[in-house]
C-alpha atoms as a PDB file:
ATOM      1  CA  UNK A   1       6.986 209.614-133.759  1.00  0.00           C
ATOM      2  CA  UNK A   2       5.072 212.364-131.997  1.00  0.00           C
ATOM      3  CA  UNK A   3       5.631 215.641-133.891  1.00  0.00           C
ATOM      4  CA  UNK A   4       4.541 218.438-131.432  1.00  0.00           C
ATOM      5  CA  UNK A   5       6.010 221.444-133.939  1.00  0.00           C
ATOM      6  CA  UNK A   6       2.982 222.268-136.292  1.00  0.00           C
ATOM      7  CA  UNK A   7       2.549 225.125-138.959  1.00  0.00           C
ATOM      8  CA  UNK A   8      -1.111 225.392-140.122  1.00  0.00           C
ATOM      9  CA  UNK A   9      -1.789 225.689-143.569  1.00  0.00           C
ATOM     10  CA  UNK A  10      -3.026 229.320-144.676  1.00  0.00           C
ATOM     11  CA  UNK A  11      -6.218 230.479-146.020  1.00  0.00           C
ATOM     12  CA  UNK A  12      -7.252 229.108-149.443  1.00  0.00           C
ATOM     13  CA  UNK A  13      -9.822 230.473-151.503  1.00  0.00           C
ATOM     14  CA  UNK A  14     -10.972 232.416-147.972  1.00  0.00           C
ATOM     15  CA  UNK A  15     -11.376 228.687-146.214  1.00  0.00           C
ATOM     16  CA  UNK A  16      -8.979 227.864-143.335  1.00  0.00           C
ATOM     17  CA  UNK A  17      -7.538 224.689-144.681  1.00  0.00           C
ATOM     18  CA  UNK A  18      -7.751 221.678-141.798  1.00  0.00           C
ATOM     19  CA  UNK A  19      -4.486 220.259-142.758  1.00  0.00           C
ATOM     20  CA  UNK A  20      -1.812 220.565-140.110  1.00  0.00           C
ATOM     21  CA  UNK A  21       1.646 219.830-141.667  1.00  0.00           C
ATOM     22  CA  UNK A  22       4.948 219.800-139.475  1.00  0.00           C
ATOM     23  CA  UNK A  23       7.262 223.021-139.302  1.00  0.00           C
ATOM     24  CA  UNK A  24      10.469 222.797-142.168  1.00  0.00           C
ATOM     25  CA  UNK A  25      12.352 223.296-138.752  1.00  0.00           C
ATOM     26  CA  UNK A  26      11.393 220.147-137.376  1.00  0.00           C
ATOM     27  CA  UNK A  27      11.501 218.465-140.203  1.00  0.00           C
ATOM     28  CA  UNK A  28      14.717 218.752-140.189  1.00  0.00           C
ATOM     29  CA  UNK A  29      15.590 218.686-136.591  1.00  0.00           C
ATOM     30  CA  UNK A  30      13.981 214.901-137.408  1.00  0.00           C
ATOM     31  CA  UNK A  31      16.248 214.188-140.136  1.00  0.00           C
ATOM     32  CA  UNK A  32      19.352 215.163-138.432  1.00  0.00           C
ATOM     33  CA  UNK A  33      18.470 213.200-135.400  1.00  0.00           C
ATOM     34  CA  UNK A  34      17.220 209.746-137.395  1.00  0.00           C
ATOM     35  CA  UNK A  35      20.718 210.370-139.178  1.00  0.00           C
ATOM     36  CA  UNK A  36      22.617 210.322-136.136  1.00  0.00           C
ATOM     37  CA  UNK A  37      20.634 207.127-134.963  1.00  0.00           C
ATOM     38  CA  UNK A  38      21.592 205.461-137.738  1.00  0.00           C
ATOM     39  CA  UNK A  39      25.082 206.071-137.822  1.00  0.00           C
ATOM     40  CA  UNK A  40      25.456 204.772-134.223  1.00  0.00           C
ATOM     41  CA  UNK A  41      23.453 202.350-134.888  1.00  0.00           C
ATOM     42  CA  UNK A  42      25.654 200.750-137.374  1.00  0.00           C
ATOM     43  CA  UNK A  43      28.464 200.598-134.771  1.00  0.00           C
ATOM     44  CA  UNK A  44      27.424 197.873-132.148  1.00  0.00           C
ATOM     45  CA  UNK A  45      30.739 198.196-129.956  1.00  0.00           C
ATOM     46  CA  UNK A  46      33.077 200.629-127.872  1.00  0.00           C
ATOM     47  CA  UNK A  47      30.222 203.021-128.389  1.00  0.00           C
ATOM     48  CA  UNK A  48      30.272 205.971-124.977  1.00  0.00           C
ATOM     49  CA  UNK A  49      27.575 206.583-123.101  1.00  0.00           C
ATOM     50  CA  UNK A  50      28.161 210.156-124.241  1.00  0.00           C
ATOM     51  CA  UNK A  51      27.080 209.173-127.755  1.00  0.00           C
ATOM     52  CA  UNK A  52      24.401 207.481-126.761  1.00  0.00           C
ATOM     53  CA  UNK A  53      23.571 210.744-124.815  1.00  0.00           C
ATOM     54  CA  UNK A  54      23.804 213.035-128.062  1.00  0.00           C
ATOM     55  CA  UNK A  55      20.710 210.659-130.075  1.00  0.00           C
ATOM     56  CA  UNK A  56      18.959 211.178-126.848  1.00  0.00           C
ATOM     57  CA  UNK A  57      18.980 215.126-126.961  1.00  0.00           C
ATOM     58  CA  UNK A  58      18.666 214.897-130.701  1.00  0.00           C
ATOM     59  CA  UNK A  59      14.984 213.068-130.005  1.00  0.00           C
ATOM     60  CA  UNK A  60      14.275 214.659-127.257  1.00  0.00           C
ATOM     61  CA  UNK A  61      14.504 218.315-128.854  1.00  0.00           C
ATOM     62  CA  UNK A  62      11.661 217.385-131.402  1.00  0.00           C
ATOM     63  CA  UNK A  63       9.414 215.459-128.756  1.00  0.00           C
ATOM     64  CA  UNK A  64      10.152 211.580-130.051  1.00  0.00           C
ATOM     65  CA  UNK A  65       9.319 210.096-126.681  1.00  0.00           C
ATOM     66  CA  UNK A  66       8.943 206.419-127.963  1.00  0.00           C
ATOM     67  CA  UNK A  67      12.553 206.641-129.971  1.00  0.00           C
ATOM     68  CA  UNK A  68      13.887 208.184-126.566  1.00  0.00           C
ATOM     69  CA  UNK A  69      12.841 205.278-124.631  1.00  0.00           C
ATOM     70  CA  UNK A  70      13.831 202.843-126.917  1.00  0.00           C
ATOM     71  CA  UNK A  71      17.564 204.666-127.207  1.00  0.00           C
ATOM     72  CA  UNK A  72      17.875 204.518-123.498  1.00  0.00           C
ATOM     73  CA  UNK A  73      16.986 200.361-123.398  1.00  0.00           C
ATOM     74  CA  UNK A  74      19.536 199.921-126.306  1.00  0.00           C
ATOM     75  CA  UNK A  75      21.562 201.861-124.045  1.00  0.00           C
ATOM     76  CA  UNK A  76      21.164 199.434-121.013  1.00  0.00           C
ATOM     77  CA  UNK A  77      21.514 196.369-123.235  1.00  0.00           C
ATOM     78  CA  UNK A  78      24.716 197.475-124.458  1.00  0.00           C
ATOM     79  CA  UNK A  79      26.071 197.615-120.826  1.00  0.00           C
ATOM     80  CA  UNK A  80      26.279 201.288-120.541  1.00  0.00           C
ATOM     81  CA  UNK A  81      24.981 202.593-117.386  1.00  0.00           C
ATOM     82  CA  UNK A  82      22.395 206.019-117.983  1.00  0.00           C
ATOM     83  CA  UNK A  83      23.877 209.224-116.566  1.00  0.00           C
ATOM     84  CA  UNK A  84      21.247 211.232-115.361  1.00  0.00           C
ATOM     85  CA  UNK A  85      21.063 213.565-117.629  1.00  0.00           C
ATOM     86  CA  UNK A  86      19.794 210.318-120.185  1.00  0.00           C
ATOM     87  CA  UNK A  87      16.585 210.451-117.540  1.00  0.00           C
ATOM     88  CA  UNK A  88      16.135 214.023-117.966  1.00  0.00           C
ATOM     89  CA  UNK A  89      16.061 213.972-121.623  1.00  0.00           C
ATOM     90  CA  UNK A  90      13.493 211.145-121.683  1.00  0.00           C
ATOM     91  CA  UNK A  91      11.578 213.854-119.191  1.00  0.00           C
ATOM     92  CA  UNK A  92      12.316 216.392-121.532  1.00  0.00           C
ATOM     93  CA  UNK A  93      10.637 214.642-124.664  1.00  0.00           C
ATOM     94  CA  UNK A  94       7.846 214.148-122.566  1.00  0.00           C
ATOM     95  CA  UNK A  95       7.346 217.569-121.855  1.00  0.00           C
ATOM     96  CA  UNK A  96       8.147 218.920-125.248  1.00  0.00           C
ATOM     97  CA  UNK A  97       5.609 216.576-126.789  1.00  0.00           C
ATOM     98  CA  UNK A  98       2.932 218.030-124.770  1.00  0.00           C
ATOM     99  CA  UNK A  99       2.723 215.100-122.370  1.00  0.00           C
ATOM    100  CA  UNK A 100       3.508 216.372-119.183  1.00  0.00           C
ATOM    101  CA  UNK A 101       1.331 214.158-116.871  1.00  0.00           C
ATOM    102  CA  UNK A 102       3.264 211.147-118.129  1.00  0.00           C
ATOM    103  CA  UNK A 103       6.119 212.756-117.911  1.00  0.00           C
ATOM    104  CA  UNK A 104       5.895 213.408-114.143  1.00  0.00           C
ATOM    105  CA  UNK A 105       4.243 209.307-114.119  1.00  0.00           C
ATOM    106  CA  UNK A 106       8.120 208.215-115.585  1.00  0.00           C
ATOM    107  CA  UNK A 107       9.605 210.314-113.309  1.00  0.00           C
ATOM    108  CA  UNK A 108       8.260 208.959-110.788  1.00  0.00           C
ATOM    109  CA  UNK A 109       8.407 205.402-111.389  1.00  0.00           C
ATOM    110  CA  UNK A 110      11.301 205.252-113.671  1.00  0.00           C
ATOM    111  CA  UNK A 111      14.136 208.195-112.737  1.00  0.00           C
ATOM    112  CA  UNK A 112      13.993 208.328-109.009  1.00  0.00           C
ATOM    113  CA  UNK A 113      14.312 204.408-108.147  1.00  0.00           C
ATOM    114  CA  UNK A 114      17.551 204.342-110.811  1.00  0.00           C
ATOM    115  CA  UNK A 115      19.363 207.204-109.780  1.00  0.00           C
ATOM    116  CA  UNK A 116      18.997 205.752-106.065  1.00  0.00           C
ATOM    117  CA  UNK A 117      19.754 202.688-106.968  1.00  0.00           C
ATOM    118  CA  UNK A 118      22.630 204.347-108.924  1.00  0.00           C
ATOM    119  CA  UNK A 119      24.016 206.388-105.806  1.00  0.00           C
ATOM    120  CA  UNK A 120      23.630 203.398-103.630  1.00  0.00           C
ATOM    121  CA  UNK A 121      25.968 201.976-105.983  1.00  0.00           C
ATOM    122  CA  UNK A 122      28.694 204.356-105.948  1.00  0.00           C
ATOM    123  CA  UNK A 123      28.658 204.355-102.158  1.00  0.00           C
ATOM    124  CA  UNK A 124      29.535 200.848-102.626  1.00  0.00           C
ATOM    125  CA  UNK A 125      32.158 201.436-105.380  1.00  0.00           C
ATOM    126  CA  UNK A 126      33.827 203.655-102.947  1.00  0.00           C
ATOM    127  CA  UNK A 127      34.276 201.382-100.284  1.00  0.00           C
ATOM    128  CA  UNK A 128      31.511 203.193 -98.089  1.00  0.00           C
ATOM    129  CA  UNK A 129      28.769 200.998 -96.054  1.00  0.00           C
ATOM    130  CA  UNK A 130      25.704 202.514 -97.088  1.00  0.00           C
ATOM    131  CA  UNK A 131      23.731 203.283 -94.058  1.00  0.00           C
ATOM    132  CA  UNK A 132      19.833 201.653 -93.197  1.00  0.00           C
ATOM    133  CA  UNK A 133      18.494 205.215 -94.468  1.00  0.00           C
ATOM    134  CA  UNK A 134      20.044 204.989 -97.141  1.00  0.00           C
ATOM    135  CA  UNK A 135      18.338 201.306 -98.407  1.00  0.00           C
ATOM    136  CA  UNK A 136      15.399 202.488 -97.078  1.00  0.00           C
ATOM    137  CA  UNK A 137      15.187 205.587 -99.239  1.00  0.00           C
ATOM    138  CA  UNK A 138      15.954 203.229-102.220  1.00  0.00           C
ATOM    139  CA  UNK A 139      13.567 201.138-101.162  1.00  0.00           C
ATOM    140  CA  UNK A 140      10.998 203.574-100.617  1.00  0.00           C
ATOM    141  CA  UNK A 141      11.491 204.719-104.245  1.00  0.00           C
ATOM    142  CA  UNK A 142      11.051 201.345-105.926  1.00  0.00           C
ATOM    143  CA  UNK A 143       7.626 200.765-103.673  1.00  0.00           C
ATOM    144  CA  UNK A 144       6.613 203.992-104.615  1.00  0.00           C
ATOM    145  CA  UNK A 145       7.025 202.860-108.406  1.00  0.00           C
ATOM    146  CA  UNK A 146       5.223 199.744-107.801  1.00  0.00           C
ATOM    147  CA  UNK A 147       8.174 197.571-108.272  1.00  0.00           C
ATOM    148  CA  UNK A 148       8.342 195.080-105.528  1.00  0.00           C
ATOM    149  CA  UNK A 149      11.256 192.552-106.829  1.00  0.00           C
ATOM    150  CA  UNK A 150      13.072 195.343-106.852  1.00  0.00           C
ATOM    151  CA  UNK A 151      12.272 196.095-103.417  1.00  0.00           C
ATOM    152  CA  UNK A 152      13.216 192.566-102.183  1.00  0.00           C
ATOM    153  CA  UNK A 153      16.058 192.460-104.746  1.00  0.00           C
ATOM    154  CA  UNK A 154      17.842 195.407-102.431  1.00  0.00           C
ATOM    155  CA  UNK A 155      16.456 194.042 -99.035  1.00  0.00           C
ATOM    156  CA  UNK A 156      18.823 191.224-100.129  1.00  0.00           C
ATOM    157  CA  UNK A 157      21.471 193.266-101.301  1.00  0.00           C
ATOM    158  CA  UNK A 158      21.148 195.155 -98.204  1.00  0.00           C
ATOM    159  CA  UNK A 159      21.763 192.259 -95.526  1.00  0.00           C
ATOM    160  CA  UNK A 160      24.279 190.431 -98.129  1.00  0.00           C
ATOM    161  CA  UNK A 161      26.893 193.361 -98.492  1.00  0.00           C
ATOM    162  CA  UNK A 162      26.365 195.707 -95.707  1.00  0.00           C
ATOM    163  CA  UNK A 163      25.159 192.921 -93.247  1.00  0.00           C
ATOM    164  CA  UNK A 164      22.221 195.382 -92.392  1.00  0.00           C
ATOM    165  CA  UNK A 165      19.053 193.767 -91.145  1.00  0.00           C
ATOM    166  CA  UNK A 166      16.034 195.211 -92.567  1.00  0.00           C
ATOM    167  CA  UNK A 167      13.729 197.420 -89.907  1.00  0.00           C
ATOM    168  CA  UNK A 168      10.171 198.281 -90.167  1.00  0.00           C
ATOM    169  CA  UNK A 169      10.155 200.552 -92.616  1.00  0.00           C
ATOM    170  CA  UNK A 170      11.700 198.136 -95.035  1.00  0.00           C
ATOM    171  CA  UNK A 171       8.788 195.962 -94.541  1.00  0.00           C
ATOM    172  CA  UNK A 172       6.783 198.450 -94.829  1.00  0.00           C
ATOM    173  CA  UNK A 173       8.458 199.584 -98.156  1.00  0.00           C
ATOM    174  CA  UNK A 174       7.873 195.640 -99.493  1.00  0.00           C
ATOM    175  CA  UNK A 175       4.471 195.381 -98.403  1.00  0.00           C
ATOM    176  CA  UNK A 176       3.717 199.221-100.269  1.00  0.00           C
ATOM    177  CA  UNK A 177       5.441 198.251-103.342  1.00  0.00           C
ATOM    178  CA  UNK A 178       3.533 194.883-103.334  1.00  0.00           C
ATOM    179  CA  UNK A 179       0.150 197.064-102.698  1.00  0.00           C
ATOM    180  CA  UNK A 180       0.977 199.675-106.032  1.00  0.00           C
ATOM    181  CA  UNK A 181       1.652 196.711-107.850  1.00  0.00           C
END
């Protein structure tokens, strides 16, 4: 894992040693967090999203982007759907591992297509016909992102459940996702 947290070694024998060793603090901070993996990881069922949520932070505190990421697929393969405060943390590890850029390139293609696709969702759940704008804006997201199935995947979903034929900035949204590709 990335450990952003360093103390330098002090002066011995008047040289400045090169060695770069990670803080006691974060040291531990990595302990505590690998211990709370593990323990959920022995549990493959009936575990909450909120759990789930609490490794993330743990990770994400210390800068462990990769074990973030890989905490929020287990997440998704275990059926449990990524509040989006999950996202954030991801964002967060980014950012506290010094990685900013890619945290804003995740952000970008990763957060803002889900949580649309999430809030299209519970417009559906609630018995709500989401309007054109709405799929659109969805849309727009996942061509941003450079996702184009995705794109086409809720074009379909779009005319099957809300019997909404696509308009020209649909199109325009498949043809731009197909171009960022």
């Amino acid at each position: 894992p990335v450990i952003p947290h360093y103390t330098v070694m002090p002066k011995i024998s008047g040289v400045l040693s090169a060695a770069v060793l990670p803080s006691e603090d974060h040291h531990q901070q990595l302990i505590q967090a690998q211990t709370l993996a593990a323990s959920l990881d022995k549990r493959t069922v009936d575990v909450a999203p909120e759990e789930y949520e609490e490794v993330l932070r743990a990770f994400a505190d210390i800068g462990c982007v990769e074990e973030c990421r890989a905490w929020l697929r287990r997440m998704r393969r275990a059926g449990a759907q990524p509040s989006l405060a999950c996202y954030a943390l991801v964002v967060a590890a980014f950012t506290a591992a010094g990685r900013g850029r890619e945290a804003s390139r995740w952000l970008q293609r990763v957060v803002h297509p889900e949580v649309t696709q999430q809030l299209l969702q519970r417009s559906a759940d609630s018995g709500a016909k989401p309007r054109i704008a709405a799929y659109n804006q969805g849309m727009a997201a996942y061509a941003a992102a450079g996702r184009p199935l995705e794109v086409m995947s809720l074009m379909r979903q779009m005319v099957r459940e809300s019997e909404i034929r696509p308009d020209v900035i649909s199109f325009n949204c498949l043809i731009a996702a197909h171009a960022t590709a």
